[in-house]
Protein backbone atom coordinates (compact mmCIF):
# COMPACT_ATOMS: atom_id res chain seq x y z
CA UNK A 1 107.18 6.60 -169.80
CA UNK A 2 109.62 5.79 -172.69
CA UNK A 3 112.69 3.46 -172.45
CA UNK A 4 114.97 6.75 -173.11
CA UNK A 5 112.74 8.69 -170.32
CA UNK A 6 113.11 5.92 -167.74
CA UNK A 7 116.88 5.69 -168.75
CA UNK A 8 117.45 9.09 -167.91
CA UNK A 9 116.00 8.57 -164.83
CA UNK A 10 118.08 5.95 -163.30
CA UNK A 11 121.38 8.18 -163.73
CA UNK A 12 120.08 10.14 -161.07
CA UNK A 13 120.78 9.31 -157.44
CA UNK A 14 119.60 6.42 -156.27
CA UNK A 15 116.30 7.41 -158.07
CA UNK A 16 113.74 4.51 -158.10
CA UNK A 17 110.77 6.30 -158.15
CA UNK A 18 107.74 4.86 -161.12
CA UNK A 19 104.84 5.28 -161.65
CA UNK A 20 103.11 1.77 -159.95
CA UNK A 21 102.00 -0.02 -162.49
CA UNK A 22 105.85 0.87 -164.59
CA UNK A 23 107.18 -0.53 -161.18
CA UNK A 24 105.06 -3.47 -161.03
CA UNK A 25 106.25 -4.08 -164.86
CA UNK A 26 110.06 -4.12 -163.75
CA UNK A 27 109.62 -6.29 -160.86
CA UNK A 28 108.09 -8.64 -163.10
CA UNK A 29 110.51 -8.57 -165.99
CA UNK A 30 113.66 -7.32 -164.58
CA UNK A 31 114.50 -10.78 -162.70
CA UNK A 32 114.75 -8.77 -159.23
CA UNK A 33 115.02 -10.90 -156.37
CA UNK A 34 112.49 -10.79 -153.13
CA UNK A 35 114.88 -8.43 -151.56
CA UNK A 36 115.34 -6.02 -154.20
CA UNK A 37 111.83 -5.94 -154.81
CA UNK A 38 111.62 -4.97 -151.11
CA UNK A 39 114.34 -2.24 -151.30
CA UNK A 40 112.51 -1.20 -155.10
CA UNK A 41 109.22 -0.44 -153.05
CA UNK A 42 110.73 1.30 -150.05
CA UNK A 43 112.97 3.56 -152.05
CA UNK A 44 109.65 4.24 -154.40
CA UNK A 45 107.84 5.59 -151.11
CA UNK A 46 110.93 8.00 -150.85
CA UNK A 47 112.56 6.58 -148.13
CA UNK A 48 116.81 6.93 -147.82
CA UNK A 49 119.29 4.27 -147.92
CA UNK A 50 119.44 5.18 -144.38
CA UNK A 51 115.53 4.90 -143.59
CA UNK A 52 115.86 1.26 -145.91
CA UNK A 53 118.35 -0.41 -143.73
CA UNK A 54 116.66 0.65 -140.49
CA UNK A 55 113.48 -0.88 -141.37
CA UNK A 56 114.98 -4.13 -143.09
CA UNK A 57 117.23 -4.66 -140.16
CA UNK A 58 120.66 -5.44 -139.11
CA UNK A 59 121.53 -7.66 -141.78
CA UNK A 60 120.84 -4.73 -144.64
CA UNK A 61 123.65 -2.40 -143.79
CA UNK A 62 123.44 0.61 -145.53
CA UNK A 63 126.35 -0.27 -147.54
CA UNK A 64 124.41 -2.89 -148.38
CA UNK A 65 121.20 -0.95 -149.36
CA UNK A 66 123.33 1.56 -151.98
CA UNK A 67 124.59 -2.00 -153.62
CA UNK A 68 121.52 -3.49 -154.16
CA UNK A 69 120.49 0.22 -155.35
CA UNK A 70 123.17 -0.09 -158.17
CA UNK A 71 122.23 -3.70 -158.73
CA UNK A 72 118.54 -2.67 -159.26
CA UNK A 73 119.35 0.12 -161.46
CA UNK A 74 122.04 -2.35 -163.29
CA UNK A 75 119.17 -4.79 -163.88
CA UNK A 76 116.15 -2.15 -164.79
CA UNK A 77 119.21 -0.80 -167.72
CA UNK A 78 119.97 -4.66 -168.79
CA UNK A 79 115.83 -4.94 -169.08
CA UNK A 80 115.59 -1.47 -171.32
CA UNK A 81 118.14 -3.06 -173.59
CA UNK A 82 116.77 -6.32 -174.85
């Protein structure tokens, strides 16, 4: 997948869904930290913000999850443009 492919991509929805080893590539060089890396592999298995905070517990509120969404995708964009 291209930079302007995977660009594209993150103006969707909360989309954070790559191919593993393009996801393993962004964890390592997008400076995510443990957390987002957590929420970046649970959204990748298709779950919801919803479905996220559930499983992480009650300190992830969902408002929480859709932050750290936008921070992810804010970080992944900052990566594509170095």
């Amino acid at each position: 997948m291209d930079r302007t492919t995977l660009s594209a991509s993150l103006q969707g929805r909360n989309n954070l869904q790559f191919p593993a080893a393009l996801r393993t590539q962004i964890e390592q060089e997008a400076g995510l930290t443990d957390e987002e890396i957590d929420i970046l592999r649970l959204r990748a298995r298709g779950m919801s913000a919803v479905q996220i905070s559930m499983t992480l517990g009650e300190w992830c509120s969902v408002r929480t999850v859709e932050r750290r969404i936008r921070k992810i995708k804010d970080k992944i964009i900052a990566m594509l443009a170095e």
